[in-house]
N, C-alpha and C. Protein backbone atom coordinates (compact mmCIF):
# COMPACT_ATOMS: atom_id res chain seq x y z
N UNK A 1 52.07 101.57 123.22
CA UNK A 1 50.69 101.10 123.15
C UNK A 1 50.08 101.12 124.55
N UNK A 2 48.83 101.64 124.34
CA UNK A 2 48.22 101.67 126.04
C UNK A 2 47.13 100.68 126.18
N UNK A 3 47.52 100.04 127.80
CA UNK A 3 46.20 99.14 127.64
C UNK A 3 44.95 99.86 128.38
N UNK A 4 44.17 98.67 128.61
CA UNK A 4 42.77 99.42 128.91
C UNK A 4 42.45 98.95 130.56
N UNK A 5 42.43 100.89 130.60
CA UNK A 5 41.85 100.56 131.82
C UNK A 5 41.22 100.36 132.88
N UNK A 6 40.01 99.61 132.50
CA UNK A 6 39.40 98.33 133.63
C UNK A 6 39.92 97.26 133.25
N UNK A 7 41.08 96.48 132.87
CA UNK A 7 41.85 95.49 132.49
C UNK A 7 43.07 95.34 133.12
N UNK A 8 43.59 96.66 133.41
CA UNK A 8 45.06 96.54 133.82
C UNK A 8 45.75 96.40 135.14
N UNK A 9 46.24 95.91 135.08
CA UNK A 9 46.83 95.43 136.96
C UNK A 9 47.94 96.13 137.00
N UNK A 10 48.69 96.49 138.04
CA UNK A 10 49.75 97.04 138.31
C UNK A 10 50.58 95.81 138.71
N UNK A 11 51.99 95.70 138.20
CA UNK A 11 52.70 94.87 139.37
C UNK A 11 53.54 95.74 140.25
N UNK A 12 53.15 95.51 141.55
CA UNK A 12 53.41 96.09 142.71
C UNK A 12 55.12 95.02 143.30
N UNK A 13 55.73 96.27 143.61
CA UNK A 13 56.95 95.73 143.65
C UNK A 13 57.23 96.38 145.19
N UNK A 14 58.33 95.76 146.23
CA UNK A 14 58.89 96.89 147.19
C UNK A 14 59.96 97.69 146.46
N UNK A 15 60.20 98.26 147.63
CA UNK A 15 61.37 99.18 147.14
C UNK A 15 62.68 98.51 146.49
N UNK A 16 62.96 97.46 147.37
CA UNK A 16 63.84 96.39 147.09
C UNK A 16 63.80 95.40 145.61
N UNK A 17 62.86 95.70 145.13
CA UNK A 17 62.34 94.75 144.06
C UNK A 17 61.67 93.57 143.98
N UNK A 18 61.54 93.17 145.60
CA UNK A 18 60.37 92.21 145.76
C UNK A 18 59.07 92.45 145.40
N UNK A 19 58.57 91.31 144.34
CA UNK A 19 57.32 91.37 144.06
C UNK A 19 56.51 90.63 144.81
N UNK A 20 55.30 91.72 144.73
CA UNK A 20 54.55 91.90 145.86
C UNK A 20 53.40 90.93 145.97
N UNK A 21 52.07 91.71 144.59
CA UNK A 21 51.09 91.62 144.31
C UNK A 21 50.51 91.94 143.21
N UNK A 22 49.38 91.44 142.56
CA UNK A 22 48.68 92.75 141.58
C UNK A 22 48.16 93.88 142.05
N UNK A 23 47.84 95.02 141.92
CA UNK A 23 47.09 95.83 142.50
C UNK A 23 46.43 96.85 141.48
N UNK A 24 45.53 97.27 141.53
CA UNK A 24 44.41 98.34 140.84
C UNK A 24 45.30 98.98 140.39
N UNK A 25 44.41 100.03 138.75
CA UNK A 25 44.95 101.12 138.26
C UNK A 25 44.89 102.19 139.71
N UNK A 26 43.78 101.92 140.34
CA UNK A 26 43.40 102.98 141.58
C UNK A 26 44.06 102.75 142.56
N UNK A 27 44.60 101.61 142.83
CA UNK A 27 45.82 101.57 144.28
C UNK A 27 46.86 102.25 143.60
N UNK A 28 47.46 102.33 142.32
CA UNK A 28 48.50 102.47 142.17
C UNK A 28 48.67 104.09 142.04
N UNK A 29 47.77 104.71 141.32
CA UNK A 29 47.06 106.14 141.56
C UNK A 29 47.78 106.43 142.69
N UNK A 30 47.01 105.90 143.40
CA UNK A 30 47.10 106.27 144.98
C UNK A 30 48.58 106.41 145.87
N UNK A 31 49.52 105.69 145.37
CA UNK A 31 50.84 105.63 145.16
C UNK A 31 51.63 106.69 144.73
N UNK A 32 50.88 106.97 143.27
CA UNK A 32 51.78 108.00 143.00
C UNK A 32 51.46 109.49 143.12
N UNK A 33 49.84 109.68 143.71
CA UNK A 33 49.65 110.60 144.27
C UNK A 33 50.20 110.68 145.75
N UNK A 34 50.42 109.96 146.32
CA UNK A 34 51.03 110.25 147.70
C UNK A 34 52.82 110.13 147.66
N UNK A 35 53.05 110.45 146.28
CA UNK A 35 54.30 110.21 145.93
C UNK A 35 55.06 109.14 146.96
N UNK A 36 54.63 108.16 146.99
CA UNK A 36 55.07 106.83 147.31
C UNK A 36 55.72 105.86 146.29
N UNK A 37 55.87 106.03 145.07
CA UNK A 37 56.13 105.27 144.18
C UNK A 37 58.36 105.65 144.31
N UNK A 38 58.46 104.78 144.43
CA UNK A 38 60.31 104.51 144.38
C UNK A 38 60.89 104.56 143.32
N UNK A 39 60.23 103.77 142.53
CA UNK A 39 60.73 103.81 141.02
C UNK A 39 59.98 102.72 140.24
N UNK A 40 59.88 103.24 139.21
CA UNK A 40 59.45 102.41 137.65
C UNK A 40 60.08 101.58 136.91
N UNK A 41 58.79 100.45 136.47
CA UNK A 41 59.74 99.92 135.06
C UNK A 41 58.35 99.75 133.85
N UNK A 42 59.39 99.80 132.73
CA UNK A 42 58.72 99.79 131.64
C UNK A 42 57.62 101.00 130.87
N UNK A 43 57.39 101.33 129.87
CA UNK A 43 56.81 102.37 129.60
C UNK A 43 55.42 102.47 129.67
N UNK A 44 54.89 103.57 130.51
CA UNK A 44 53.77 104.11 130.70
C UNK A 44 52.91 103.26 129.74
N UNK A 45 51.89 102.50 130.45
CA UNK A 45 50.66 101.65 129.85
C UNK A 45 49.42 102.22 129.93
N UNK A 46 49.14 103.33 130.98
CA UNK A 46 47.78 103.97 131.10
C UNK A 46 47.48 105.06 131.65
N UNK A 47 46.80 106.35 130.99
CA UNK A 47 47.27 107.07 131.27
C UNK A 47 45.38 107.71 131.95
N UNK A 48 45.86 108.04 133.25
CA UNK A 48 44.31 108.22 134.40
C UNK A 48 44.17 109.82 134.04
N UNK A 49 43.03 110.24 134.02
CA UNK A 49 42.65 111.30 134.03
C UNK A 49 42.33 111.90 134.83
N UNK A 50 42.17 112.97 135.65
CA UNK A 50 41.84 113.44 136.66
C UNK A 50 41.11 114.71 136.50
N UNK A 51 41.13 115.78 137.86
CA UNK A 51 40.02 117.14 137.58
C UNK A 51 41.25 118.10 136.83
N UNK A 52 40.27 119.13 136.96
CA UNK A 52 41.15 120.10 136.50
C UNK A 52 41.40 121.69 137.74
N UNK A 53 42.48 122.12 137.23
CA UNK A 53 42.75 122.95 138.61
C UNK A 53 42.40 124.65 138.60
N UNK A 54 41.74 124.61 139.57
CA UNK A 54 40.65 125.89 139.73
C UNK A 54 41.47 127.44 139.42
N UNK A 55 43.22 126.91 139.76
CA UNK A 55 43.91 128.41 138.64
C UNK A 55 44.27 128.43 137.79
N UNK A 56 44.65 126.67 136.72
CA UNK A 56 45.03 126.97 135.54
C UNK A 56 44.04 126.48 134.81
N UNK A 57 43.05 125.59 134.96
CA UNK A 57 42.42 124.98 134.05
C UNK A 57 42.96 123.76 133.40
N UNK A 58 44.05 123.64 133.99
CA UNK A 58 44.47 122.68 133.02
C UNK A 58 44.10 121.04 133.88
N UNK A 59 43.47 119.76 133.37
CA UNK A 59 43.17 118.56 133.52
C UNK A 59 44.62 117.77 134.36
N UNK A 60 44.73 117.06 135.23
CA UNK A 60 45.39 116.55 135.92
C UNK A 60 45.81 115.05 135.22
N UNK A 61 46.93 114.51 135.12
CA UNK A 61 47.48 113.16 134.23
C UNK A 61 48.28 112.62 134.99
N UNK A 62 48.10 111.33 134.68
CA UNK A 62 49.26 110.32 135.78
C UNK A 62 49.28 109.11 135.03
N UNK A 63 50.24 109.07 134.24
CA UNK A 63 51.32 107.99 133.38
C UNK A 63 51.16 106.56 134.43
N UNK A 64 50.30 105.74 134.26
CA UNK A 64 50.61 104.43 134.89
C UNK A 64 51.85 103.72 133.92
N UNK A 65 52.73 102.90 135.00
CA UNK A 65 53.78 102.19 134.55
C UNK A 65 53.47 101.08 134.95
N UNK A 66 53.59 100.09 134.24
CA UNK A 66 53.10 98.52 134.80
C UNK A 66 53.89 97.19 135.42
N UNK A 67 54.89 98.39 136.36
CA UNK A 67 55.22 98.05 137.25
C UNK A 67 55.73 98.95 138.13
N UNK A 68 55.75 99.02 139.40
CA UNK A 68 55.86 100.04 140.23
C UNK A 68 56.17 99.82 141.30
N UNK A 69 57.35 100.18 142.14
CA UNK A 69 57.84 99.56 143.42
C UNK A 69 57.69 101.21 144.38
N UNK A 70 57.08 100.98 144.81
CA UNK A 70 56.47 101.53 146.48
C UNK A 70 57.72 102.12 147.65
N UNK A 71 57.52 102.78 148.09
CA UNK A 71 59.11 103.19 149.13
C UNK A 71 58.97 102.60 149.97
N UNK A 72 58.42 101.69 150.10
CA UNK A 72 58.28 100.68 151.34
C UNK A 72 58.60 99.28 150.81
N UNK A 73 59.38 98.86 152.33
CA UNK A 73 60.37 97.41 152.03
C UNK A 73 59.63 96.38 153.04
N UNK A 74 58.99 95.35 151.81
CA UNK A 74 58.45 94.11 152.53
C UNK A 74 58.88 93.32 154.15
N UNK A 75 58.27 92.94 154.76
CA UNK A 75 59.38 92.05 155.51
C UNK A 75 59.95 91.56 154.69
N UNK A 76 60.65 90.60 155.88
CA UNK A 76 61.32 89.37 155.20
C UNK A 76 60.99 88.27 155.44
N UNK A 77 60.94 87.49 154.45
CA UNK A 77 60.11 86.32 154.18
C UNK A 77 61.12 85.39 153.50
N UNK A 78 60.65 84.39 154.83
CA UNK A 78 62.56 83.23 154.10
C UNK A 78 61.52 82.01 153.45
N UNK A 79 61.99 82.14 151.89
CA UNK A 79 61.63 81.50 150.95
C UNK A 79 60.38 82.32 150.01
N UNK A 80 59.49 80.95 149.50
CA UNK A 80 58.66 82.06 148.55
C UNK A 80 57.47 81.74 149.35
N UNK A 81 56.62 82.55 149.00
CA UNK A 81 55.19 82.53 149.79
C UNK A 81 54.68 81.53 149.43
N UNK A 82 53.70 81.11 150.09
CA UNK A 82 52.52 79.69 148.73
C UNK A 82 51.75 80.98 148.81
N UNK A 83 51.03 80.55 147.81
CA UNK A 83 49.80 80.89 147.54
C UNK A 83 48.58 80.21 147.99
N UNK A 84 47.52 80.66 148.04
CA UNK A 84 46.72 80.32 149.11
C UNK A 84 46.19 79.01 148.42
N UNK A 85 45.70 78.07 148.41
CA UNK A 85 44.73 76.82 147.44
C UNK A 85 43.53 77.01 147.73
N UNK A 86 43.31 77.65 146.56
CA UNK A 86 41.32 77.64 146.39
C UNK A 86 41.10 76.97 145.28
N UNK A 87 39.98 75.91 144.87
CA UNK A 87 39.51 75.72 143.94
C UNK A 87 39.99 76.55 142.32
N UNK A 88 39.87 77.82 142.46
CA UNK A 88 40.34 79.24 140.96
C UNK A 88 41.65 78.44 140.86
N UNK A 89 42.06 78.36 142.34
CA UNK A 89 43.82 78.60 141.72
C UNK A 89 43.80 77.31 141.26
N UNK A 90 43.17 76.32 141.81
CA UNK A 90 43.56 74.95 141.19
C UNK A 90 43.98 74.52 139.87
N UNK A 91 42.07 74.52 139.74
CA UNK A 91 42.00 74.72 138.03
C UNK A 91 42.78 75.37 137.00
N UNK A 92 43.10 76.99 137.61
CA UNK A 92 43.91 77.82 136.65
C UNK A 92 45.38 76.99 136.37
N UNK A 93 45.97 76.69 137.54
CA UNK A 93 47.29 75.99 138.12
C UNK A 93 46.84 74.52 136.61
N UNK A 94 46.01 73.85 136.66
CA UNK A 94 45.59 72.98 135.67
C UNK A 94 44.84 73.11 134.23
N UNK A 95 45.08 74.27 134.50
CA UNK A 95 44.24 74.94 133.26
C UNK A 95 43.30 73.94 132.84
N UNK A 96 42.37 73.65 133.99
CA UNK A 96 40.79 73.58 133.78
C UNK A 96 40.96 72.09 133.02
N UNK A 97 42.00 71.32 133.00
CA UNK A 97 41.59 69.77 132.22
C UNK A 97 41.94 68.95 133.64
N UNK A 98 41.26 68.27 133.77
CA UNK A 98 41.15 67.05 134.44
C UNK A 98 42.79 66.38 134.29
N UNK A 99 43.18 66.09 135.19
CA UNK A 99 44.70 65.29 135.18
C UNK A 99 44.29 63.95 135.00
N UNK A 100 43.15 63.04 134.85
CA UNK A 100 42.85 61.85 135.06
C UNK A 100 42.40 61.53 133.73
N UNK A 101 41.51 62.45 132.72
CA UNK A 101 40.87 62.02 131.37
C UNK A 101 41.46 62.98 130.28
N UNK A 102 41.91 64.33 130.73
CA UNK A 102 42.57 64.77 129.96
C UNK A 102 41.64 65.97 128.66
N UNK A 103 40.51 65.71 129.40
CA UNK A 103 39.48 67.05 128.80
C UNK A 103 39.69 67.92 129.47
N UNK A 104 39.20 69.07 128.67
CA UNK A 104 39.03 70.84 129.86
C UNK A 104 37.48 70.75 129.61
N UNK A 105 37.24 71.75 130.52
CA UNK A 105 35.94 71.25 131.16
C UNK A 105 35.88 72.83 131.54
N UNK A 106 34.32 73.39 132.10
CA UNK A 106 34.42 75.03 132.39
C UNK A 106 34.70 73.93 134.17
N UNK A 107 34.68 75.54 134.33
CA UNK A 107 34.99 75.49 136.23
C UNK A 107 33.65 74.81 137.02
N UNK A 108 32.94 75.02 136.65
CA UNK A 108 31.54 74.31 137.04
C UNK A 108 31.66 72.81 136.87
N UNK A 109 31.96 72.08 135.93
CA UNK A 109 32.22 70.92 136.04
C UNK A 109 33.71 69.95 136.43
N UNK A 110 33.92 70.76 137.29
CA UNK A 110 35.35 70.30 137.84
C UNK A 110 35.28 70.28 139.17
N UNK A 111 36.52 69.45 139.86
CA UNK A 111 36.22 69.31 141.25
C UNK A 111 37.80 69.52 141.81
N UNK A 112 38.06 68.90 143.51
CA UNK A 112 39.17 68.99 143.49
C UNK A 112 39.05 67.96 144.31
N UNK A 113 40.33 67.28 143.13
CA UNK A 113 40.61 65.45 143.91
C UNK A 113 41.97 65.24 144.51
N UNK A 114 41.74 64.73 145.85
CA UNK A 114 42.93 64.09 146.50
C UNK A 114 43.54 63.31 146.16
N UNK A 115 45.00 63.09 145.35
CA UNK A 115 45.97 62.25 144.97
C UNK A 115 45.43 60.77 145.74
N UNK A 116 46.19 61.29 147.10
CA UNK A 116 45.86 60.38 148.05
C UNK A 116 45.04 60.53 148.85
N UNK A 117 43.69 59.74 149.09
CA UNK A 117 42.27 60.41 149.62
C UNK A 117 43.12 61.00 151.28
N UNK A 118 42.08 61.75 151.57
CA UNK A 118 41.65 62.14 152.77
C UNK A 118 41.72 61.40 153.86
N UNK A 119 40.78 60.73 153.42
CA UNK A 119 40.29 59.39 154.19
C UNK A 119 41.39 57.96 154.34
N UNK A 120 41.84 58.24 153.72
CA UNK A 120 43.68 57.75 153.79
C UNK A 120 44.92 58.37 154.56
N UNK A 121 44.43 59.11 154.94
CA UNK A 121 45.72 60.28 155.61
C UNK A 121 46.18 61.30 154.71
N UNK A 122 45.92 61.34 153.55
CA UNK A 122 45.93 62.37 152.23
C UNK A 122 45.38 63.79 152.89
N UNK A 123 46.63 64.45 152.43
CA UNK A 123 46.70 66.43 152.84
C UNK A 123 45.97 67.01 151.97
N UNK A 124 45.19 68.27 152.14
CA UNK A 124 44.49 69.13 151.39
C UNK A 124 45.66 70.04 151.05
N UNK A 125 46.66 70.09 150.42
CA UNK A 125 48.22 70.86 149.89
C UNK A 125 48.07 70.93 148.70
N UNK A 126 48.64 71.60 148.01
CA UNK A 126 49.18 71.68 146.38
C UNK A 126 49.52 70.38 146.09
N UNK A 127 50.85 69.92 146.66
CA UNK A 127 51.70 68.18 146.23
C UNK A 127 50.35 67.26 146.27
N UNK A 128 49.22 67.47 146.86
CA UNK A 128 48.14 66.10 146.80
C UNK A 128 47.05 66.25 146.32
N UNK A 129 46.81 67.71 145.05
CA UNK A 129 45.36 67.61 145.06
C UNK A 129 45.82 67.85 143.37
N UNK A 130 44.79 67.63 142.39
CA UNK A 130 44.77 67.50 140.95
C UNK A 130 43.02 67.71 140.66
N UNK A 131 43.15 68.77 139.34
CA UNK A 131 41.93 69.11 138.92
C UNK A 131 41.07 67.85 138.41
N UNK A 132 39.54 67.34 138.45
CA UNK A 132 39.23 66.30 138.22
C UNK A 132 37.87 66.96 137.68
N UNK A 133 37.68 66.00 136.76
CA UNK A 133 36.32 66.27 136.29
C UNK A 133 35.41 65.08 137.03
N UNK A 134 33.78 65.73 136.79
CA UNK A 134 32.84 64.73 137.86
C UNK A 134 32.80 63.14 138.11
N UNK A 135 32.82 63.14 136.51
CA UNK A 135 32.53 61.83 136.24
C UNK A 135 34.31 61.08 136.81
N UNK A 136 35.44 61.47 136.58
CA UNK A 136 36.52 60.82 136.80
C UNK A 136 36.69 60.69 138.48
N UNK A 137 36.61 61.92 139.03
CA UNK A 137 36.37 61.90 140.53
C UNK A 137 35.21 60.74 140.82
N UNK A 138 34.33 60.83 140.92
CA UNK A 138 33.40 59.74 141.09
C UNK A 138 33.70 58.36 140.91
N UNK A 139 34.60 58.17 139.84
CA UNK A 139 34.79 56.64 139.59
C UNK A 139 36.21 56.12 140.08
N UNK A 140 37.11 57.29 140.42
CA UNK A 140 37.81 57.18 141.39
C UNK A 140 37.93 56.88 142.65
N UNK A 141 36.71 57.75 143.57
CA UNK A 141 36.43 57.29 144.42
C UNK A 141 37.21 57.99 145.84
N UNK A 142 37.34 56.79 146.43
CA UNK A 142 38.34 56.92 147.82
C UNK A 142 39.62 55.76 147.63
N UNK A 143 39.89 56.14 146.54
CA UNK A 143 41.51 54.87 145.95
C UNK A 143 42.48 55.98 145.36
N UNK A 144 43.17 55.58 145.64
CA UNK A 144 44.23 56.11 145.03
C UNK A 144 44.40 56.48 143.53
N UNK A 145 45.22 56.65 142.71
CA UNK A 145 45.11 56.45 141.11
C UNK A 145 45.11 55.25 140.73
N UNK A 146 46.94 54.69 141.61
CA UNK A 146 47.01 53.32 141.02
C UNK A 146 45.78 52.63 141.47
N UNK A 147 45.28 52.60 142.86
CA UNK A 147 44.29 51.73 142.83
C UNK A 147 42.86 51.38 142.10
N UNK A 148 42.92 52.90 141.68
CA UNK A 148 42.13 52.70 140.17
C UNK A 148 42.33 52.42 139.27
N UNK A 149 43.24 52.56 138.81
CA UNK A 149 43.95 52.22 137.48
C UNK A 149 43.63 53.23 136.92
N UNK A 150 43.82 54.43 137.53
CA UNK A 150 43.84 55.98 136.19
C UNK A 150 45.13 56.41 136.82
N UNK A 151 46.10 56.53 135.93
CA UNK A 151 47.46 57.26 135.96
C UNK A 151 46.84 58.57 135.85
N UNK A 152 47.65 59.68 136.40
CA UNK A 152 47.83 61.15 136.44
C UNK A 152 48.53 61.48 134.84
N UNK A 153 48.06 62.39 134.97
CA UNK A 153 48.44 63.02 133.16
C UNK A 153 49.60 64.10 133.95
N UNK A 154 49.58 64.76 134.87
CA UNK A 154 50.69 65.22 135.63
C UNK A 154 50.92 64.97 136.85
N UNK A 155 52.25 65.12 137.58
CA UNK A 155 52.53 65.62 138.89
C UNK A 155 51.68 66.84 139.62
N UNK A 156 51.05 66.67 140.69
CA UNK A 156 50.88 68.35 141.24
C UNK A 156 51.66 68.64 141.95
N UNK A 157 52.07 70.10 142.07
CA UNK A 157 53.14 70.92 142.53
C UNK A 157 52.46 71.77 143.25
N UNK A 158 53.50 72.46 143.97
CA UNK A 158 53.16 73.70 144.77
C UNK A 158 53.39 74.78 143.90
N UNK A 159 52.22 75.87 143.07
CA UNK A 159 53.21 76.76 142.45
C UNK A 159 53.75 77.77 142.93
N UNK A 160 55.12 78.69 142.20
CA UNK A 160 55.43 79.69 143.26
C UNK A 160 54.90 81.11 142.97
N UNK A 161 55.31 81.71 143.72
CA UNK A 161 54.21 83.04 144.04
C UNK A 161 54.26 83.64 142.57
N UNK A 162 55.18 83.53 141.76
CA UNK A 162 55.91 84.25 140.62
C UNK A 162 54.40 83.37 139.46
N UNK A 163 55.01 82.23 139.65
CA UNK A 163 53.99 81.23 138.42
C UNK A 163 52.29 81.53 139.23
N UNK A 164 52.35 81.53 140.35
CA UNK A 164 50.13 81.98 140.50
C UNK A 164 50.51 83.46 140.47
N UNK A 165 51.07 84.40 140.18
CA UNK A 165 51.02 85.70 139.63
C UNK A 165 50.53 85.76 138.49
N UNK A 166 51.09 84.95 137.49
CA UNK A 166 51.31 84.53 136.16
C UNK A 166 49.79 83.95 135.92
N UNK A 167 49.15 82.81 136.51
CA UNK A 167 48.13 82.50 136.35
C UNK A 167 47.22 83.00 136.84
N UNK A 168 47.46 84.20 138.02
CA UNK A 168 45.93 84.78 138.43
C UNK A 168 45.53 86.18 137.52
N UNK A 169 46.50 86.52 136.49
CA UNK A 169 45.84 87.34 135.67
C UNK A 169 45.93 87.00 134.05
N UNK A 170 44.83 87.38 133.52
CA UNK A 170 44.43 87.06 132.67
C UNK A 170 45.58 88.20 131.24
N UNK A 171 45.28 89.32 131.75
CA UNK A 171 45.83 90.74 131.04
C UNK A 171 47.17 90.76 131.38
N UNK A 172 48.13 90.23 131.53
CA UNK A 172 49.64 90.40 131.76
C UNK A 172 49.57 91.35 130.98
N UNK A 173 50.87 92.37 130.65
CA UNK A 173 51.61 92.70 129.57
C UNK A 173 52.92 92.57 129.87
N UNK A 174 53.57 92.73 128.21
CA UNK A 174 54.34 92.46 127.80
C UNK A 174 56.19 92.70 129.26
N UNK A 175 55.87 94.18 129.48
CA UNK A 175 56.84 94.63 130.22
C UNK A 175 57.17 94.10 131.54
N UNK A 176 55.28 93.28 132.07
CA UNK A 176 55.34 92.76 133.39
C UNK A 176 55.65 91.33 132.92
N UNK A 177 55.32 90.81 131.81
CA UNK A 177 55.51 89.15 131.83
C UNK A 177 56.97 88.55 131.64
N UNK A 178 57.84 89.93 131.08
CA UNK A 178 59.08 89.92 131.20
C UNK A 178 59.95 89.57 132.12
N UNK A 179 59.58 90.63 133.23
CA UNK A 179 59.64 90.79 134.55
C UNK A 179 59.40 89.78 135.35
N UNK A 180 58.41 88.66 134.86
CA UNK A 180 58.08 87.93 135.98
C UNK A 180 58.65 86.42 135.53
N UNK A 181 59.17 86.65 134.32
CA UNK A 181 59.65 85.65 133.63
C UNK A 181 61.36 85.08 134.31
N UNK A 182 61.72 86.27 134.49
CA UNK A 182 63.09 86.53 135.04
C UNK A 182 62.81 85.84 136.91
N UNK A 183 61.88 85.74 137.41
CA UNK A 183 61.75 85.92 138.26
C UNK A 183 61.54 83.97 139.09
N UNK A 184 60.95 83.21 138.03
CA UNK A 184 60.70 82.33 137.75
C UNK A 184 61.71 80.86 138.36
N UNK A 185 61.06 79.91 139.15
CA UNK A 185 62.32 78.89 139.25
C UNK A 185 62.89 78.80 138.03
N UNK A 186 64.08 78.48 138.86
CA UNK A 186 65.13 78.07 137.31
C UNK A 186 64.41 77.18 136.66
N UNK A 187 64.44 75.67 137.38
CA UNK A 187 63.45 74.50 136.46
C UNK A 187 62.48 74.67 135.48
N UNK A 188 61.60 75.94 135.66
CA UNK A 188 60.21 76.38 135.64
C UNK A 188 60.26 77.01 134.35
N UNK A 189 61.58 78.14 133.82
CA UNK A 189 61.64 79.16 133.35
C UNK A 189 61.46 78.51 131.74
N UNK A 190 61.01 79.48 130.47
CA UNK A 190 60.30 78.97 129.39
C UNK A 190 61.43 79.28 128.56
């Protein structure tokens, strides 16, 4: 089955099998036209069209695989990356409900609240911040939870590069979610 593509992400792997990134049907193109691609997994998801050639006529094709490791080997990187904390990742990381009331809410009406304020010595990190809707942020304040008396509906965590992979695309497939499933803290894994 092929997916569609302005939808499809590549997972970009090194040579080594470190995963990388998402990257374009067109970065990945670009890969395997510069025959840079190391090796594949999983079966061809999209298939790019190209010109055609001025002695045979015949149209140019390139089998995207939706995952693809590059002949090039990452540094090295001792441990897992964070991911960066923006607002997207928050929410996504919370899938958009408030940890304090326990509604989802669109992204527009959400904020991002400090466990432990700011103004307390409270870090702008993954471990101290939780998706909040307006009205709960507001009546929260500059207190803590307990000092409000609103318990957290979860812990916040740092997620790892594997799980905001997982949440920064919408279109996984099947062959990459496999892949990234395996890849997963132990604790974490489904």
């Amino acid at each position: 089955m092929f997916a569609d593509l302005q939808t499809t992400r590549v997972l970009s792997l090194d040579s080594g099998g470190r995963i990388l990134d998402w990257i374009s049907w067109q970065d990945a193109v670009c890969l395997y036209v510069r025959d840079a691609v190391a090796w594949t997994l999983g079966d061809p998801c999209v298939t790019v069209h190209g010109g055609r050639s001025r002695r045979s006529g015949e149209q140019s094709l390139i089998h995207l695989h939706p995952i693809v490791a590059s002949r090039s080997r990452a540094k090295c990187m001792h441990g897992d990356p964070a991911p960066a904390l923006t607002n997207h990742a928050l929410f996504t990381r919370d899938r958009n409900i408030c940890m304090y009331c326990g509604q989802t809410f669109t992204r527009g009406d959400l904020t991002r609240d400090h466990v432990i304020p700011v103004s307390r010595g409270g870090r702008d990190i993954w471990e101290n911040v939780v998706t909040a809707c307006l009205t709960c942020n507001v009546r929260k304040g500059c207190r803590t939870p307990q000092q409000a008396n609103m318990p957290l509906l979860a812990i916040p965590f740092r997620p790892s590069w594997v799980e905001h992979l997982i949440l920064s695309n919408r279109h996984i497939l099947a062959d990459q979610m496999d892949f990234l499933k395996g890849h997963l803290p132990r604790h974490r894994r489904c």
